[in-house]
C-alpha atoms as a PDB file:
ATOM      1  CA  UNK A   1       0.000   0.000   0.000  1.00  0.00           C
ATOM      2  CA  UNK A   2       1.350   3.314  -0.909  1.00  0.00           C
ATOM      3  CA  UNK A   3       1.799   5.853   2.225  1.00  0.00           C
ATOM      4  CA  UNK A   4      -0.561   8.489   2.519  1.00  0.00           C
ATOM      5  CA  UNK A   5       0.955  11.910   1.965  1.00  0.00           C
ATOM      6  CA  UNK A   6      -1.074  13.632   4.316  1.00  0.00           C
ATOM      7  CA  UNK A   7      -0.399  14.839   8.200  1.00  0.00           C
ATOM      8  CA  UNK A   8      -1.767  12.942  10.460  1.00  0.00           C
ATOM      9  CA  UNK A   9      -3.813  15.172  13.092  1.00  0.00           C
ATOM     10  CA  UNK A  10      -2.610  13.687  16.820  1.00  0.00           C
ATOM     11  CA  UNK A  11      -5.656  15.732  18.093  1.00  0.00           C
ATOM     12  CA  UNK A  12      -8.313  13.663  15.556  1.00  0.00           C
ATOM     13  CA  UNK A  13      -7.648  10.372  17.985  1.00  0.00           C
ATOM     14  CA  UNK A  14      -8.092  12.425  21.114  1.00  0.00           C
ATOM     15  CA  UNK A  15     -11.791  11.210  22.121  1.00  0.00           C
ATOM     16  CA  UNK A  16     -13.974  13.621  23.787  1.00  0.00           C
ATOM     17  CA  UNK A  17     -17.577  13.104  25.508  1.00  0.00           C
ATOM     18  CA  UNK A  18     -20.217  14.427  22.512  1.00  0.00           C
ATOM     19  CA  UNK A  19     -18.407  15.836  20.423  1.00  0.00           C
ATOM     20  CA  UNK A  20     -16.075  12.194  18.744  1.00  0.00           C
ATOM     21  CA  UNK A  21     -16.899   8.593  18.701  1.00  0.00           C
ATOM     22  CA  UNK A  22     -15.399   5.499  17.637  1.00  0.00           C
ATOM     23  CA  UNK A  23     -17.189   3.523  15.431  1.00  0.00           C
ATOM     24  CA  UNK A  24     -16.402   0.625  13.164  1.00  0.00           C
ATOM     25  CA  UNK A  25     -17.576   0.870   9.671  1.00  0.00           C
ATOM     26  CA  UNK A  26     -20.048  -1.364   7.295  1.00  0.00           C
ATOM     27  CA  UNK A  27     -17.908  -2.734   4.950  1.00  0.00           C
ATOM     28  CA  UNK A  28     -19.210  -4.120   1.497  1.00  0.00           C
ATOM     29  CA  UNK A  29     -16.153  -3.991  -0.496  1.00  0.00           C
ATOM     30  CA  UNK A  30     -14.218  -6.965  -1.934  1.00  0.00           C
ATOM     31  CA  UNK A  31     -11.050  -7.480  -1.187  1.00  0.00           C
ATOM     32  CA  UNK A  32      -8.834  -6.965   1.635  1.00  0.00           C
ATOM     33  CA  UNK A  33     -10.434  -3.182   3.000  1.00  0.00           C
ATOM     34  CA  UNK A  34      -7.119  -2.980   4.854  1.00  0.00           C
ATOM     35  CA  UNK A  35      -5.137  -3.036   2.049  1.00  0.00           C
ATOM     36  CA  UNK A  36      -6.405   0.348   0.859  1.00  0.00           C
ATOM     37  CA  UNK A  37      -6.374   1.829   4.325  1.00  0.00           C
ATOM     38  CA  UNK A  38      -3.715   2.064   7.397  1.00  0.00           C
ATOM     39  CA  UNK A  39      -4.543   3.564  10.811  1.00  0.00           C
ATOM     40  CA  UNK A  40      -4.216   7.896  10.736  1.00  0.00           C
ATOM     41  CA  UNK A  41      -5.331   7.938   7.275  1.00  0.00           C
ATOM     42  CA  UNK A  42      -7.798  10.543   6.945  1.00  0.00           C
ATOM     43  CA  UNK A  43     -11.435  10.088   5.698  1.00  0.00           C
ATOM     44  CA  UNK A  44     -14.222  12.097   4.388  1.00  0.00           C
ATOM     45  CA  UNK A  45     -17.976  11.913   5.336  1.00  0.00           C
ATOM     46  CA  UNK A  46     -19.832  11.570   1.979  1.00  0.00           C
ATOM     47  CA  UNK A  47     -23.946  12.067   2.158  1.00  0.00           C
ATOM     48  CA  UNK A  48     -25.585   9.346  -0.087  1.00  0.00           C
ATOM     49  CA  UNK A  49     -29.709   9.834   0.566  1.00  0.00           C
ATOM     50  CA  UNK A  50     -29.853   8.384   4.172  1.00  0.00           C
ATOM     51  CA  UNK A  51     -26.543   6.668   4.542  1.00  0.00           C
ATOM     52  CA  UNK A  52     -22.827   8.076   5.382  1.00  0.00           C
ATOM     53  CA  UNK A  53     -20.248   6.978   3.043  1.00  0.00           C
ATOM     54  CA  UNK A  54     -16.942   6.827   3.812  1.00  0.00           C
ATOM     55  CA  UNK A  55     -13.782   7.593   1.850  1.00  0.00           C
ATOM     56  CA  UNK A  56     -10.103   7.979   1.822  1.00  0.00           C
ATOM     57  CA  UNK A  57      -9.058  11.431   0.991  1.00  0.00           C
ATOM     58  CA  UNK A  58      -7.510   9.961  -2.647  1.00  0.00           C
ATOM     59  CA  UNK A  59     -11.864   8.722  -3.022  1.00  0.00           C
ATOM     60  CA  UNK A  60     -11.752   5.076  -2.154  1.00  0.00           C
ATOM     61  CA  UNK A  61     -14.823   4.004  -1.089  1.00  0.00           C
ATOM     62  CA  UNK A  62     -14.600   2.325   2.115  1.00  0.00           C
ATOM     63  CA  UNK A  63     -18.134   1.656   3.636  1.00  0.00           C
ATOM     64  CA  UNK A  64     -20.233   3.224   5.212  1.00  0.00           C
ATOM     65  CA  UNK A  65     -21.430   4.387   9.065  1.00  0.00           C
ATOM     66  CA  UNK A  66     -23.994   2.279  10.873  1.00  0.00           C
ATOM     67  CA  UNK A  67     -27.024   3.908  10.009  1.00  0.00           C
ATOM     68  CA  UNK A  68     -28.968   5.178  13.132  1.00  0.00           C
ATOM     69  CA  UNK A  69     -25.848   7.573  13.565  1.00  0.00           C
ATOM     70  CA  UNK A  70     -25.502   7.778   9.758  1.00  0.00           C
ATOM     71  CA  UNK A  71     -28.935   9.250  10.048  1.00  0.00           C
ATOM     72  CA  UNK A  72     -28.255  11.507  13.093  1.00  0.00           C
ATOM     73  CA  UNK A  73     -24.916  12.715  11.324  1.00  0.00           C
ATOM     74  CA  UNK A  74     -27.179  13.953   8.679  1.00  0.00           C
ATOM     75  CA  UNK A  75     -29.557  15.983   9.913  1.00  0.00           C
ATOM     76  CA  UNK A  76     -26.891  18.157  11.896  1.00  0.00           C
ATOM     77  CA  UNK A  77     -24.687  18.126   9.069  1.00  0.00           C
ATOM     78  CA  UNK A  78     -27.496  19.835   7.265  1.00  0.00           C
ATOM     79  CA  UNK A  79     -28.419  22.010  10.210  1.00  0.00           C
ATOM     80  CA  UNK A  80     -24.587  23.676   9.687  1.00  0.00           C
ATOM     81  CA  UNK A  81     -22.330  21.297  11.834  1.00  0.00           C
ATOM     82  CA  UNK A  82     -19.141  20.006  10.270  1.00  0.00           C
ATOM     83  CA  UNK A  83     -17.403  16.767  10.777  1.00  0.00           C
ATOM     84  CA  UNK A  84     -13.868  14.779   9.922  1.00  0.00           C
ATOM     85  CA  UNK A  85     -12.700  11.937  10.495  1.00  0.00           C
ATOM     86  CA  UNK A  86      -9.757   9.174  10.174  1.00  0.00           C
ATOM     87  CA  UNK A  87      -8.912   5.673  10.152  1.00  0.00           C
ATOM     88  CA  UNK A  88      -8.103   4.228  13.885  1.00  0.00           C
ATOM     89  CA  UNK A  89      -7.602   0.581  13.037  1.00  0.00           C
ATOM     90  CA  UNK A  90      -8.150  -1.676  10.301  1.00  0.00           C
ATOM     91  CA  UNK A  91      -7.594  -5.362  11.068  1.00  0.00           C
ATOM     92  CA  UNK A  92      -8.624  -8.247   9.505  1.00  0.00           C
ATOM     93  CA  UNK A  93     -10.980  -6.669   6.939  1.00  0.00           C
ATOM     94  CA  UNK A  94     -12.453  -4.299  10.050  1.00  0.00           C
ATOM     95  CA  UNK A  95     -12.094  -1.071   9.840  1.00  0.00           C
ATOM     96  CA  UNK A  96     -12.716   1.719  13.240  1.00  0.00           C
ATOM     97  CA  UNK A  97     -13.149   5.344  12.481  1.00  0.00           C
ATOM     98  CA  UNK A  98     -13.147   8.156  14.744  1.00  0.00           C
ATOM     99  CA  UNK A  99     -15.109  10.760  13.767  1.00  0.00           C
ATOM    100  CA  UNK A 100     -14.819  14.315  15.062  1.00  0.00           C
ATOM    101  CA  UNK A 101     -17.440  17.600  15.254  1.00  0.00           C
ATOM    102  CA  UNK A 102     -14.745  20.027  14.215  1.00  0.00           C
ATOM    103  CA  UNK A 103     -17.407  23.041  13.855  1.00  0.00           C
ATOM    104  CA  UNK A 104     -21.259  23.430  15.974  1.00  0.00           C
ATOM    105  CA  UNK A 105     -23.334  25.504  14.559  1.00  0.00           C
ATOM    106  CA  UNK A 106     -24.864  27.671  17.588  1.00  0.00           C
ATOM    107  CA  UNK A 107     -28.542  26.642  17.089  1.00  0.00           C
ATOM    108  CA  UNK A 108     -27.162  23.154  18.072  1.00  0.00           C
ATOM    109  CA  UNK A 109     -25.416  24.741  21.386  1.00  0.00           C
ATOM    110  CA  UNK A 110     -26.007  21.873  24.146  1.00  0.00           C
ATOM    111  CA  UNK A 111     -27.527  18.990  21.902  1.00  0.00           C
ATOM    112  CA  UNK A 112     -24.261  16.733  21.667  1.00  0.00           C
ATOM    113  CA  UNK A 113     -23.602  15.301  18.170  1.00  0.00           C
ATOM    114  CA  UNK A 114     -22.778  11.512  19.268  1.00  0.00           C
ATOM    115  CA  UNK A 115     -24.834   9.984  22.218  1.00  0.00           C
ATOM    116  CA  UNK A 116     -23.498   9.350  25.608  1.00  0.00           C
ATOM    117  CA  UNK A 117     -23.712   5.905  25.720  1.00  0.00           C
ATOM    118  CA  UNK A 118     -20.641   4.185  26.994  1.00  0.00           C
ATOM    119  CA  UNK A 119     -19.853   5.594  30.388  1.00  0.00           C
ATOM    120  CA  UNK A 120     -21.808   2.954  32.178  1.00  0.00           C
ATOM    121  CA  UNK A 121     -21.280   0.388  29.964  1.00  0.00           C
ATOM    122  CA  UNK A 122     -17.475   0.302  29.741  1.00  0.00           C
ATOM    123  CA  UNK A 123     -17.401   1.119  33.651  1.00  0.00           C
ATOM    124  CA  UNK A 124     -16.673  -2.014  35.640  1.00  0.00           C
ATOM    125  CA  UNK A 125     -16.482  -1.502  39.375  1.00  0.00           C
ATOM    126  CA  UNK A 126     -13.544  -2.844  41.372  1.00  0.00           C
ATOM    127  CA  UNK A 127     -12.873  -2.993  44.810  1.00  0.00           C
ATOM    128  CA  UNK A 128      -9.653  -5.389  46.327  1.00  0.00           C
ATOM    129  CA  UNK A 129     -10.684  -8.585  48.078  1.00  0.00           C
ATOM    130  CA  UNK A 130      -9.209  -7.310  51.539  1.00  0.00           C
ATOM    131  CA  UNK A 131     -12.029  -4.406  50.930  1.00  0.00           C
ATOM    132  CA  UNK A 132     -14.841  -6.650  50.488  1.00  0.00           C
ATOM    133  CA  UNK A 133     -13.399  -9.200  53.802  1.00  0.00           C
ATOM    134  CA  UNK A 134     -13.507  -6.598  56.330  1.00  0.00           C
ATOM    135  CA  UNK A 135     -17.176  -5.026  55.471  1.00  0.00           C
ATOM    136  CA  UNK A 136     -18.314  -8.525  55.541  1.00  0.00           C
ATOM    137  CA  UNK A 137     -16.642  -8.680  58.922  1.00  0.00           C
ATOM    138  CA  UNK A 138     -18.498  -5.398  60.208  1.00  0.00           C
ATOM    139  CA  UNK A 139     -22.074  -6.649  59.088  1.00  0.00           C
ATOM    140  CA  UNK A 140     -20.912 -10.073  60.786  1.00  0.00           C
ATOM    141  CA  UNK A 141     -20.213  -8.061  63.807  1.00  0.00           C
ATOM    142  CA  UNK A 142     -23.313  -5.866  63.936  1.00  0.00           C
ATOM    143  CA  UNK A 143     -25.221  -8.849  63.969  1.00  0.00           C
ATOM    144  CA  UNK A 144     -23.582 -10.596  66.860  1.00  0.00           C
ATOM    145  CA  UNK A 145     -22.853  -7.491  69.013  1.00  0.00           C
ATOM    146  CA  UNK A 146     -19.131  -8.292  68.840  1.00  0.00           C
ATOM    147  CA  UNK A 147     -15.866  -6.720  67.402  1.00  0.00           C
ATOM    148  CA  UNK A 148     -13.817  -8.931  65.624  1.00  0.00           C
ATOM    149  CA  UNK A 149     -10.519  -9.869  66.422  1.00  0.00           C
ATOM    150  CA  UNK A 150      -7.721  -9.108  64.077  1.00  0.00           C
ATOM    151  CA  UNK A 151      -4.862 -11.199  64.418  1.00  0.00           C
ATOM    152  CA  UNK A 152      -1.430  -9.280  63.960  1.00  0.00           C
ATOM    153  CA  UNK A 153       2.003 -10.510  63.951  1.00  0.00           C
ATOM    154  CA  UNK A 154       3.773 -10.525  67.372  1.00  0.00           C
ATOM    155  CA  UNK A 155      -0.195  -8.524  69.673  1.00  0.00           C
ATOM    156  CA  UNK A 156      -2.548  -9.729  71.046  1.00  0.00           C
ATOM    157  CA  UNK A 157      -6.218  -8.870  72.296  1.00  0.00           C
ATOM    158  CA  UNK A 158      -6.441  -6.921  75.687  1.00  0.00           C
ATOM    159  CA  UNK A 159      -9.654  -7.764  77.286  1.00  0.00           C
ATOM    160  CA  UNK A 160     -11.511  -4.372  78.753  1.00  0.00           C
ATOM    161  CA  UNK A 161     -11.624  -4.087  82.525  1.00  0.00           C
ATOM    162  CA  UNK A 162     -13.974  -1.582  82.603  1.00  0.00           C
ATOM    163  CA  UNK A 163     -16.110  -3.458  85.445  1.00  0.00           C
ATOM    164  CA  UNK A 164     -13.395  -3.926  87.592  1.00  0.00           C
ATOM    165  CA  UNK A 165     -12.375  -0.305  88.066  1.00  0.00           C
ATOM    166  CA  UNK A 166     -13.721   1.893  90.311  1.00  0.00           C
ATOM    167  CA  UNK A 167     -14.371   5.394  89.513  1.00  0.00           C
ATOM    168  CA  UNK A 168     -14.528   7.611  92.287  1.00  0.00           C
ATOM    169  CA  UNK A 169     -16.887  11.035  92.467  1.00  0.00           C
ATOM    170  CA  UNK A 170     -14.229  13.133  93.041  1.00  0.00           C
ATOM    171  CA  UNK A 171     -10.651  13.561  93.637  1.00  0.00           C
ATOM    172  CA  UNK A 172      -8.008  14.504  95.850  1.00  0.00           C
ATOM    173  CA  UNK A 173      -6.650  16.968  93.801  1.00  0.00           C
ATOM    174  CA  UNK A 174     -10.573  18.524  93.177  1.00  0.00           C
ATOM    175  CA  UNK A 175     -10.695  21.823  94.191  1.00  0.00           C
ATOM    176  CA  UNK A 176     -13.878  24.104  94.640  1.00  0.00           C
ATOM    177  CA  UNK A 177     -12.752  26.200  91.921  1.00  0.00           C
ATOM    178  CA  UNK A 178     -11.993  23.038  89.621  1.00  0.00           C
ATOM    179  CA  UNK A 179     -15.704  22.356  89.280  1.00  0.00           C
ATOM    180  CA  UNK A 180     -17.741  23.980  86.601  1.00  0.00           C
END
């Protein structure tokens, strides 16, 4: 494959919430799509009715977007936003575009181009296993009335002797001036 005589722009593969998304591309072409194609290459956003074609910058056709944001793509494209893209991967015939809102027209000001979708999704919760032991061992202990023990190296447990002791009212060193 010939190299692409165009810059690559570092700040097209930077993702940010609304206004990029990555998205992998319908392909229909025969042939190895890849071999047209290397990641950084730059794309173009081609409206064909109510589908998003995509291209290489030389004209290539490459495929096209899936169509629900195909569709959405087109109706702000017409409203005045502008969009570019480029080629993040292409592997084994698959090829992953990010596409970018380089321009919002102001009448779209707060209506995000690309849903919000994967925050939850790609979130997976983690907490370490010594995290998870020791609230288990506080609900354990609020349901028997006791602490739990933990056993350290080289201490041990010092049973309270607060019944034994005797507290007396006052003391020797009480003064009338001591007590508020």
């Amino acid at each position: 494959m010939p190299a692409s005589k165009a810059k690559v722009d570092v700040d097209a593969f930077i993702e940010e919430t609304g206004k990029t998304t990555l998205t992998a591309l319908h392909v229909h072409a025969e042939g190895d799509p890849c071999s047209k194609v290397s990641g950084g290459d730059p794309v173009r956003l081609i409206v064909d009715g109510d589908t998003m074609n995509v291209e290489t910058a030389r004209g290539v056709y490459l495929g096209h977007l899936e169509h629900a944001l195909g569709r959405r793509l087109i109706k702000f494209l017409e409203g005045g936003n502008r969009y570019s893209g480029a080629v993040a991967t292409c592997e084994g015939g698959a090829i992953k575009v990010i596409v970018r809102e380089t321009y919002q027209d102001p009448k779209f000001f707060g209506r995000p181009s690309f849903t919000i979708k994967k925050g939850r999704e790609e979130f997976r919760p983690y907490a370490k296993e010594s995290l998870l032991t020791r609230t288990a061992d506080v609900e354990e202990a609020d349901e028997d009335g006791e602490e739990p023990a933990e056993e350290l190296d080289g201490m041990h447990t010092v049973d309270s002797a607060e019944d034994d002791v005797e507290v007396p009212d006052a003391d020797e060193d009480t003064r009338k001036e001591d007590v508020y």
